[in-house]
Protein backbone atom coordinates (compact mmCIF):
# COMPACT_ATOMS: atom_id res chain seq x y z
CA UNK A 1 0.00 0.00 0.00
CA UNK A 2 1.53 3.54 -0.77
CA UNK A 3 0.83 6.86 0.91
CA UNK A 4 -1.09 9.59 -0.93
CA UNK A 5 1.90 11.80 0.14
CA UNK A 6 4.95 10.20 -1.48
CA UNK A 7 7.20 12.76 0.55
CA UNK A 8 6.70 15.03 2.96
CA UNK A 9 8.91 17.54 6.09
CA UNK A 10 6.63 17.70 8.90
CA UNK A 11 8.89 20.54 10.96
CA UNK A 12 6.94 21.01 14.87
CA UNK A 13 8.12 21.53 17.99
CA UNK A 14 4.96 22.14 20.81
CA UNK A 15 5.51 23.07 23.71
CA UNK A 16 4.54 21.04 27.12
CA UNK A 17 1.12 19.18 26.80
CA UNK A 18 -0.10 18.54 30.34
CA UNK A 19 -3.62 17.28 30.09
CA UNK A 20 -6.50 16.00 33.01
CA UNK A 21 -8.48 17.19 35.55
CA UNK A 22 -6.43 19.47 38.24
CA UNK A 23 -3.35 19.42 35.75
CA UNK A 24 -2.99 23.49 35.83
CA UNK A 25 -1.95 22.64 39.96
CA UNK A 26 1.46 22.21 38.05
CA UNK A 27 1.74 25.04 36.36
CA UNK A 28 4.34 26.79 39.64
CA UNK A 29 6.86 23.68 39.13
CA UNK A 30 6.56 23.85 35.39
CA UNK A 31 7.80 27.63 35.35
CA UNK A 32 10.15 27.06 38.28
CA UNK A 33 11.56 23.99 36.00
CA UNK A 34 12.00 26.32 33.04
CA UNK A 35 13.41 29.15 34.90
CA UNK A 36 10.80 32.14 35.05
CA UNK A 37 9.86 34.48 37.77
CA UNK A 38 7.73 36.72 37.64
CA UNK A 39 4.41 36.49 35.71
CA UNK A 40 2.23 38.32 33.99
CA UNK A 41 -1.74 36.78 33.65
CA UNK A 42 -3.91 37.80 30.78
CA UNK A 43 -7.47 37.08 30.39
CA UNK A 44 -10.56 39.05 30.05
CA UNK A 45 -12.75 40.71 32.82
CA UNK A 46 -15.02 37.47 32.98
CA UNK A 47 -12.85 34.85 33.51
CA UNK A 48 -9.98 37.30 35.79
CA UNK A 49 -13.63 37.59 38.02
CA UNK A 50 -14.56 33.59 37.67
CA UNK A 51 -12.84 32.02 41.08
CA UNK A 52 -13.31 28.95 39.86
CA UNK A 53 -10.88 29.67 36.88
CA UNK A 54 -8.32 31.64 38.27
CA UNK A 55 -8.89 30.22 41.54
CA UNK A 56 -6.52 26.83 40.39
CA UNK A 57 -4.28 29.17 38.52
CA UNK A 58 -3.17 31.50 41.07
CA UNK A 59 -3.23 29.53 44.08
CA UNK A 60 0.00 27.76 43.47
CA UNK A 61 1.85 30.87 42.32
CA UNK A 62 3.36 31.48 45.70
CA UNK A 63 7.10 33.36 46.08
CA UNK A 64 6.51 34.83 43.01
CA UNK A 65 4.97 38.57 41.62
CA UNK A 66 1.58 37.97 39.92
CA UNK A 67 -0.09 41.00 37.76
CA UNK A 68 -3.28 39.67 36.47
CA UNK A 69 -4.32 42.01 32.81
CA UNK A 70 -7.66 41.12 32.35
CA UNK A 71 -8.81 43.90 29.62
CA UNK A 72 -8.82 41.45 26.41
CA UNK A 73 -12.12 41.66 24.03
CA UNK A 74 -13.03 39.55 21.51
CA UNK A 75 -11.33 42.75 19.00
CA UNK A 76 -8.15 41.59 19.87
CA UNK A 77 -7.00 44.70 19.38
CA UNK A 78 -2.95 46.62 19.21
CA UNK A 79 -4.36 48.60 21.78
CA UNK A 80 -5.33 46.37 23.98
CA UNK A 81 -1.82 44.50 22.71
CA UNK A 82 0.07 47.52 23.81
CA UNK A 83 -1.41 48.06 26.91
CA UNK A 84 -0.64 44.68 27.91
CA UNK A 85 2.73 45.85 26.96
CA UNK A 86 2.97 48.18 29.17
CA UNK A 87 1.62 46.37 32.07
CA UNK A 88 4.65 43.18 31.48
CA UNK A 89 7.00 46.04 31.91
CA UNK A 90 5.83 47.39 34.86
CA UNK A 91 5.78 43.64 36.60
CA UNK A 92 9.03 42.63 34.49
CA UNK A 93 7.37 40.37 33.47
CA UNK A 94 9.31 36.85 32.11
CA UNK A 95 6.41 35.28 31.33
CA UNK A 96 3.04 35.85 29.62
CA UNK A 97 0.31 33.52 31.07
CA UNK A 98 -2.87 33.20 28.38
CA UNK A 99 -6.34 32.27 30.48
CA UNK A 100 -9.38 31.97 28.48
CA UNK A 101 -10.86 32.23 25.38
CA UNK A 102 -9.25 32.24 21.81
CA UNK A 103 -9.39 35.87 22.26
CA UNK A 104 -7.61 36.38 25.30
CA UNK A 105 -4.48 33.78 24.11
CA UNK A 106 -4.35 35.89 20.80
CA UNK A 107 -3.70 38.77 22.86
CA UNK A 108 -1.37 37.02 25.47
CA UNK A 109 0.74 35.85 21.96
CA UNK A 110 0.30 39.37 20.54
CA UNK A 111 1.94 40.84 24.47
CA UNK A 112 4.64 38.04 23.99
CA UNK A 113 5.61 38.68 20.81
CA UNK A 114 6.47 42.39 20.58
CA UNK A 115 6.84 43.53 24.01
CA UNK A 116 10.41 43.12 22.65
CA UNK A 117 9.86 44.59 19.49
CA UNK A 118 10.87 47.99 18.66
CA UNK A 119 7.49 49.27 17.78
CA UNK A 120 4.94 52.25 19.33
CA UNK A 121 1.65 51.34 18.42
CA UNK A 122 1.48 54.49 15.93
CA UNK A 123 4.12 52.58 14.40
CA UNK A 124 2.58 48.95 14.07
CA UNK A 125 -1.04 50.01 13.11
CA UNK A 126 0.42 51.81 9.96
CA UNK A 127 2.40 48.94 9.64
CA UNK A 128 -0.61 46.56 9.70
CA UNK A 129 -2.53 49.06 7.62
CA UNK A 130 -0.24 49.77 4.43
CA UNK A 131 1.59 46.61 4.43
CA UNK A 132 -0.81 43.81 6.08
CA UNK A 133 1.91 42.44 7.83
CA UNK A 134 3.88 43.22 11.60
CA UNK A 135 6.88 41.48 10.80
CA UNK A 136 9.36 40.42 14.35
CA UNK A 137 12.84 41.67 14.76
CA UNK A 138 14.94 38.39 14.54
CA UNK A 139 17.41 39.54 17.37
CA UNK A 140 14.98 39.94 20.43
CA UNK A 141 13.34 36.73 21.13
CA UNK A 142 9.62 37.17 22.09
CA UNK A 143 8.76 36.67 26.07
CA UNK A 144 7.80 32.68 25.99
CA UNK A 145 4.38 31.75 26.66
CA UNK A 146 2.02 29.43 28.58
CA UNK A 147 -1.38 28.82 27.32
CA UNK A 148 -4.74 27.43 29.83
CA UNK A 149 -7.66 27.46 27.19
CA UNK A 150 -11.09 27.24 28.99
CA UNK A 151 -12.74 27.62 25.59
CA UNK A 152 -12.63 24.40 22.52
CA UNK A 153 -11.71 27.18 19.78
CA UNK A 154 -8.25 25.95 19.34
CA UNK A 155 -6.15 29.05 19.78
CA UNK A 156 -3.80 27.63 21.83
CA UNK A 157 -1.37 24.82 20.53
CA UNK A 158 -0.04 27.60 17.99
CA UNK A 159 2.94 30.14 16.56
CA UNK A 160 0.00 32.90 15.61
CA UNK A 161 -2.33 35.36 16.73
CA UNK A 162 -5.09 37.04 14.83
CA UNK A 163 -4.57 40.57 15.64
CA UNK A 164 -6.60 43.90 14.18
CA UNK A 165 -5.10 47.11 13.69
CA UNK A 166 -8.09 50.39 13.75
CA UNK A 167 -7.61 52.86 10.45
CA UNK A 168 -10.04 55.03 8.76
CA UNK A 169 -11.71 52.62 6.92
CA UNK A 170 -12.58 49.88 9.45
CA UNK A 171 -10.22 47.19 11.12
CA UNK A 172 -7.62 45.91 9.51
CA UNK A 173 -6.67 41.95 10.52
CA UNK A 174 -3.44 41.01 10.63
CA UNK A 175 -1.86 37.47 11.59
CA UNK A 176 1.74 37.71 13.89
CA UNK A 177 2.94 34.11 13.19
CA UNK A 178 6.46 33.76 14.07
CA UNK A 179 8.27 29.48 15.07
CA UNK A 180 9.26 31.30 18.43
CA UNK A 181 5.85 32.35 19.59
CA UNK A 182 4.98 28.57 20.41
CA UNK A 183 4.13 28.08 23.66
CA UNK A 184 6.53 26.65 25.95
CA UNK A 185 3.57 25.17 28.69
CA UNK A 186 0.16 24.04 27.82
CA UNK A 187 -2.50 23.58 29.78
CA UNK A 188 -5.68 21.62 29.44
CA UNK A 189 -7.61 20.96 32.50
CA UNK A 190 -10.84 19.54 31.87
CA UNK A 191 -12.53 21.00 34.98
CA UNK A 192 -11.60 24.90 33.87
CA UNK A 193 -13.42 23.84 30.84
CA UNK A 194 -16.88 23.20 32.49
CA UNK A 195 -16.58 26.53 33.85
CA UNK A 196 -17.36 27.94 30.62
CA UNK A 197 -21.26 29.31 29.49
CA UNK A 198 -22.47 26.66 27.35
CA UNK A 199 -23.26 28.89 24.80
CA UNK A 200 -19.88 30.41 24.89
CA UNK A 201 -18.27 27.41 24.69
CA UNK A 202 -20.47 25.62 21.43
CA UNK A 203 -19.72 28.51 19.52
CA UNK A 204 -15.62 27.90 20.30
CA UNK A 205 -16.05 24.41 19.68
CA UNK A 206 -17.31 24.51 16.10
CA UNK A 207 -13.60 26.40 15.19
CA UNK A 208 -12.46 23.50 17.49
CA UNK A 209 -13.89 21.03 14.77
CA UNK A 210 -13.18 22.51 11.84
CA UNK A 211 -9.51 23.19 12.50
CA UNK A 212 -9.72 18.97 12.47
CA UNK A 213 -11.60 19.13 9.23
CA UNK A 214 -9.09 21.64 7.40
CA UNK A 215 -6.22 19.98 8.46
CA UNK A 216 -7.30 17.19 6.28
CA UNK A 217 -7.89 19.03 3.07
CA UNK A 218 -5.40 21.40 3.36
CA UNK A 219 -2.87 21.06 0.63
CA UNK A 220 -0.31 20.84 3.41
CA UNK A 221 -1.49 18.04 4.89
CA UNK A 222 1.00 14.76 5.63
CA UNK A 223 0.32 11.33 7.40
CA UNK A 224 1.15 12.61 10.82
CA UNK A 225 -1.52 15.64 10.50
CA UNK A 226 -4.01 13.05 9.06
CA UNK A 227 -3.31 10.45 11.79
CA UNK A 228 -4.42 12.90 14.65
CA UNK A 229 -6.79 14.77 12.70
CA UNK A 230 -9.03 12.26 12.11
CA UNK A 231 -8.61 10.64 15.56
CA UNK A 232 -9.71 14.26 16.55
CA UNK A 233 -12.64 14.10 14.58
CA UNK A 234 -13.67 10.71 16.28
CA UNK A 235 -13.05 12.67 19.61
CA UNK A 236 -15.17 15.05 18.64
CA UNK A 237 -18.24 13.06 16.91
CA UNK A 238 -18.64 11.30 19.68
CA UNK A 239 -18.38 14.15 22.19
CA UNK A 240 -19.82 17.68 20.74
CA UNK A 241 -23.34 16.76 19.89
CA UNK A 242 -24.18 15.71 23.16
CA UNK A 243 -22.06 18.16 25.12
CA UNK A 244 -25.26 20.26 26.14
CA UNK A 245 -26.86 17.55 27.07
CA UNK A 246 -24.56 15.48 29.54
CA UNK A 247 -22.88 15.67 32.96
CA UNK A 248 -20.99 12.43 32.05
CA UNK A 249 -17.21 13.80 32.15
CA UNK A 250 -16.25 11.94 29.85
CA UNK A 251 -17.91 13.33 27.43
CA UNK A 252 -16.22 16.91 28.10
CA UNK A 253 -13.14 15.17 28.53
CA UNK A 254 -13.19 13.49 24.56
CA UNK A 255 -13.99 17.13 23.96
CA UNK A 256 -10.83 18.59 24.86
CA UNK A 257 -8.68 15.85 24.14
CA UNK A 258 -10.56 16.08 20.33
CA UNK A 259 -9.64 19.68 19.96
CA UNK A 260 -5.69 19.41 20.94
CA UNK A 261 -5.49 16.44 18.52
CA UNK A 262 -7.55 19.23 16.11
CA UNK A 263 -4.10 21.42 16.64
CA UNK A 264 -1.67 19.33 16.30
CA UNK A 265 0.73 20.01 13.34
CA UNK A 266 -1.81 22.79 12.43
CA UNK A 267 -0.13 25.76 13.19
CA UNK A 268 3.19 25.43 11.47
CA UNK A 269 4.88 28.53 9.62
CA UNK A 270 4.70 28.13 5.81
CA UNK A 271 2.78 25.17 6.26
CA UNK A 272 -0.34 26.87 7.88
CA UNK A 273 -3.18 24.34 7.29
CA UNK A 274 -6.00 26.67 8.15
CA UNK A 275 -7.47 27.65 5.17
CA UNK A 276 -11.37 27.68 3.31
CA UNK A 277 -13.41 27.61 6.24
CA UNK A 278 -12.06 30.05 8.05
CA UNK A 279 -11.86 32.38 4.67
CA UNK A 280 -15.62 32.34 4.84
CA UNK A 281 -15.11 32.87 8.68
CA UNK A 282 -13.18 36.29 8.17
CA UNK A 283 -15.37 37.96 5.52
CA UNK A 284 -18.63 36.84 7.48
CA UNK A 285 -16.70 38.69 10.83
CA UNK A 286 -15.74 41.33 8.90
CA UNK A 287 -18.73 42.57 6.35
CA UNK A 288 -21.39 41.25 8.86
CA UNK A 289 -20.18 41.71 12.24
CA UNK A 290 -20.77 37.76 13.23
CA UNK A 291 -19.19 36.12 15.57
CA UNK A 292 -16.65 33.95 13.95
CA UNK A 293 -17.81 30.40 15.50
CA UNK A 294 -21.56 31.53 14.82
CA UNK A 295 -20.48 31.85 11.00
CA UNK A 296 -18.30 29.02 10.46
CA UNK A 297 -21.69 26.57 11.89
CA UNK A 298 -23.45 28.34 9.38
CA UNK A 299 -21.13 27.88 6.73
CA UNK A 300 -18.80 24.90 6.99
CA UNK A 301 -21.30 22.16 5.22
CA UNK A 302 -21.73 24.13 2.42
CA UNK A 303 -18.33 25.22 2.02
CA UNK A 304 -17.76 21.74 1.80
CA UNK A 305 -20.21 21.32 -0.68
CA UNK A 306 -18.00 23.50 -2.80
CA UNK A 307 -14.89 21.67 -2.21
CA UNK A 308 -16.53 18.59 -2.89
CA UNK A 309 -17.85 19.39 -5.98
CA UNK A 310 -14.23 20.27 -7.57
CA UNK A 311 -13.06 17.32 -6.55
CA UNK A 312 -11.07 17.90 -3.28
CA UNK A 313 -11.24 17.90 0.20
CA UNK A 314 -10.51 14.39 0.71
CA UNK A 315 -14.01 13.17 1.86
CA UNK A 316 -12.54 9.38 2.25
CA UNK A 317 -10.42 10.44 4.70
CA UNK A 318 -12.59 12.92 6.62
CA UNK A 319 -15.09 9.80 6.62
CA UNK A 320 -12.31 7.87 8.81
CA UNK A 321 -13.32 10.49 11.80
CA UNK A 322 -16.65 11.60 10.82
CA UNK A 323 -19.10 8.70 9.62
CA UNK A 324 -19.97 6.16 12.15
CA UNK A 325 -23.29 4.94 10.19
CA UNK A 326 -21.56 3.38 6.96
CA UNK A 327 -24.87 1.16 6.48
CA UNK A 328 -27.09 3.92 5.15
CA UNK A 329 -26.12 3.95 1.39
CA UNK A 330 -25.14 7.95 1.23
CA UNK A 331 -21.87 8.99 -1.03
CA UNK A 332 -18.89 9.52 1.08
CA UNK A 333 -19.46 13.10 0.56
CA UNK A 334 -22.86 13.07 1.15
CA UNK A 335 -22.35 10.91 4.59
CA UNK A 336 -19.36 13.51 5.80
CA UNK A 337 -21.59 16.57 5.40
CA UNK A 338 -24.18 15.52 7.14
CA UNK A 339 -22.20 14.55 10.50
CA UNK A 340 -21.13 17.88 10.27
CA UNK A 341 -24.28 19.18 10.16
CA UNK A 342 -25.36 16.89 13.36
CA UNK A 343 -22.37 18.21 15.29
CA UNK A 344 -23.20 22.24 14.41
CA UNK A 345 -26.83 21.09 15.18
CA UNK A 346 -26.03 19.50 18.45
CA UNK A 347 -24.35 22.17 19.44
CA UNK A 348 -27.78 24.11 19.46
CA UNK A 349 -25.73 26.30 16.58
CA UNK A 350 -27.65 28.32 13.62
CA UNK A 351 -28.37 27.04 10.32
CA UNK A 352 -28.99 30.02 8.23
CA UNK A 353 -27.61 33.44 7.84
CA UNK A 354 -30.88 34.98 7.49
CA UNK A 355 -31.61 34.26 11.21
CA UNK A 356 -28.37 36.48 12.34
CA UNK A 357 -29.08 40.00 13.11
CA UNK A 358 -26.91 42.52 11.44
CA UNK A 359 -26.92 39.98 7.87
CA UNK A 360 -28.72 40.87 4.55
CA UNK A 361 -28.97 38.78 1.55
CA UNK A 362 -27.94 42.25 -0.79
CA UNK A 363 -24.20 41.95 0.85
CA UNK A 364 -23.23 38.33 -0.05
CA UNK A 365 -21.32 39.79 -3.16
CA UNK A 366 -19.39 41.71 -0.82
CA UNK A 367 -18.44 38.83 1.31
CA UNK A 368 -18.41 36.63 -1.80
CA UNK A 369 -15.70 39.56 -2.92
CA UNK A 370 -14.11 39.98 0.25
CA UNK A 371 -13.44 36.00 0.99
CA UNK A 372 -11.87 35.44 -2.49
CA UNK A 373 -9.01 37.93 -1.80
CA UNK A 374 -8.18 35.98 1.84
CA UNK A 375 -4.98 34.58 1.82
CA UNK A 376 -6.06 31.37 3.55
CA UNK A 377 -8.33 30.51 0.70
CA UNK A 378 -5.19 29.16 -0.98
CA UNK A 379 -3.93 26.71 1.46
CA UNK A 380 -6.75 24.52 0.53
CA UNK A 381 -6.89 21.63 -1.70
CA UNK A 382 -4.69 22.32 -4.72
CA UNK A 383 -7.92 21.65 -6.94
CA UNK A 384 -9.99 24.37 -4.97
CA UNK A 385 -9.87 27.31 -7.49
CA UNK A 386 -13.67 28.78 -7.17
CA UNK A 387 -14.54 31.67 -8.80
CA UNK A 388 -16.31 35.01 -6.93
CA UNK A 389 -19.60 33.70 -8.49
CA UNK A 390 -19.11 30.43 -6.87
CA UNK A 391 -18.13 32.01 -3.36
CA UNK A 392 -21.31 33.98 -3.92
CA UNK A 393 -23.51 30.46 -4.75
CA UNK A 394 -22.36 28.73 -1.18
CA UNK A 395 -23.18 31.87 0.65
CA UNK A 396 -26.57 32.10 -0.79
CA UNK A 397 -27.00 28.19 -0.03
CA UNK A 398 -26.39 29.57 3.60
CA UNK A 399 -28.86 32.10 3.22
């Protein structure tokens, strides 16, 4: 039997994966055993409030000096960046601790990464702005980072951070994606999980599942991404569509398990593997205001649709994690869509875009417009090459 991939470099180097209930009690050896002192905590005013979060993660930090920053947004904005700048330096910080949300570990990565950089924020917004890039001097390493998701979004086990820069005409994204913003420590603690609002934590968990999905058809995929995505997809079949329903821990614990499989190999520079879905994703956010997990439920089965249709996406393998009914006499394609739309639907997640406030069916041809000129739609299959009128066809499907 051959491989599909005759040859392949699979270049990635995670940090620390400590995983299982109460794990995060380690987190004071794990910096001691690395060396760092003094700490700097970022998260967002509702989980710096939540005891039962930070509770676990600043109990154990004894001997040492602790400044909690707990201003991120979902924006994920330079400002709030560079105020977390300013806060490391006033702690000396060492460290940059990520609790939370994708959000909030974006931020942490955006703190780590150029608290040593020799830019005011003047200067990296029109940076950002004319060039669409915030490049990292190679001389200054960034401050190294630990990561304690409580969300499934799978922001974590990664060298970027979606970042957006404020100009005249609206925000500006910008991805900081640099082998040395990896996270030395990660986290994943089961119980800080279940500490999440349900709601909050569905809508993370679809961009949980489709980072499994994407690594699959991305045209960077290899054997060793395969192998754990679709054992992350199996994870996550079996876990997400009853995760409102269940106390069973089990089920949670499958969950998060399912999304750091998801990660794995993901995140890897010049070999990023996120890609259609999250196109959609970013035009969606941006034209329509949406939040992005809300859009890609809405989206991702007929974006595969699309894929399917030119003859990519590798619906064989995606059926390895996805299709547990093989008795029912649907194509492979046919089968792999519609587990994906039980998991959004389990999830309790929208359908349609019509049912979103702040949507109208007169700007798809803007999004259509706007997703076609993302970057990430070419890291998809190699035979993904849809035209603006197509774009516009699977958004009105949505509709």
């Amino acid at each position: 039997m051959s491989l599909e991939a005759p040859g392949f470099t699979h270049g990635y180097r995670p940090g620390i994966i400590r995983f299982g209930r109460g794990c995060v009690d380690d987190l004071n050896q794990t910096l001691a055993d690395q060396g760092y002192e003094d700490v700097l905590i970022v998260t967002g005013t509702n989980v710096g409030s939540n005891k039962a979060v930070m509770g676990p993660v600043t109990d154990g930090l004894t001997g040492r000096s602790v400044e909690v920053f707990d201003e991120t947004t979902p924006a994920k904005t330079l400002e709030t960046v560079f105020d977390g700048i300013e806060r490391a330096a006033q702690a000396e910080a060492d460290v940059v601790v990520g609790v939370g949300g994708g959000s909030s570990l974006d931020i942490a990565t955006g703190i780590a990464a150029l608290a040593r950089a020799d830019y005011t924020l003047a200067e990296a917004r029109t940076q950002v702005i004319k060039h669409g890039s915030l490049p990292l001097p190679e001389d200054d390493a960034p401050l190294p980072v630990v990561s304690i998701p409580t969300t499934l979004a799978g922001a974590d086990l990664s060298v970027a951070a979606g970042l957006v820069a404020s100009s005249d005409e609206g925000p500006v994204e910008v991805i900081v994606a640099d082998e040395r913003l990896m996270p030395v420590a990660l986290f994943y603690d089961p119980g800080l999980f279940e500490t999440t609002p349900m709601d909050t934590l569905a809508g993370s968990a679809i961009n949980g599942f489709d980072k499994g999905i994407e690594a699959i058809y991305s045209r960077f995929s290899n054997p060793i991404t395969d192998a754990t995505a679709v054992r992350s997809l199996r994870y996550l079949r079996s876990s997400l569509p009853v995760l409102r329903e269940t106390d069973d821990p089990a089920v949670m614990e499958r969950a998060v398990a399912g999304v750091i499989l998801a990660q794995y190999g993901v995140s890897v520079p010049n070999r990023y593997k996120i890609n259609i879905v999250h196109a959609f994703g970013h035009a969606l956010r941006n034209r329509f205001d949406i939040q992005q997990g809300v859009a890609h439920a809405v989206v991702v089965p007929h974006v595969l649709s699309l894929i399917f249709a030119e003859g990519g996406g590798r619906p064989g393998v995606l059926a390895e994690g996805l299709v547990t009914d093989t008795g029912r006499g649907d194509t492979t394609e046919a089968a792999v869509i519609e587990a994906v739309r039980d998991v959004r639907n389990g999830l309790g997640l929208p359908s349609r875009l019509r049912d979103l406030e702040g949507t109208s069916k007169d700007g798809l041809r803007d999004v259509a417009e706007y997703t076609a000129e993302d970057p990430l739609l070419d890291l998809g299959p190699p035979e993904f090459d849809p035209s603006i009128d197509d774009i516009e066809q699977a958004l009105r499907n949505t509709w």
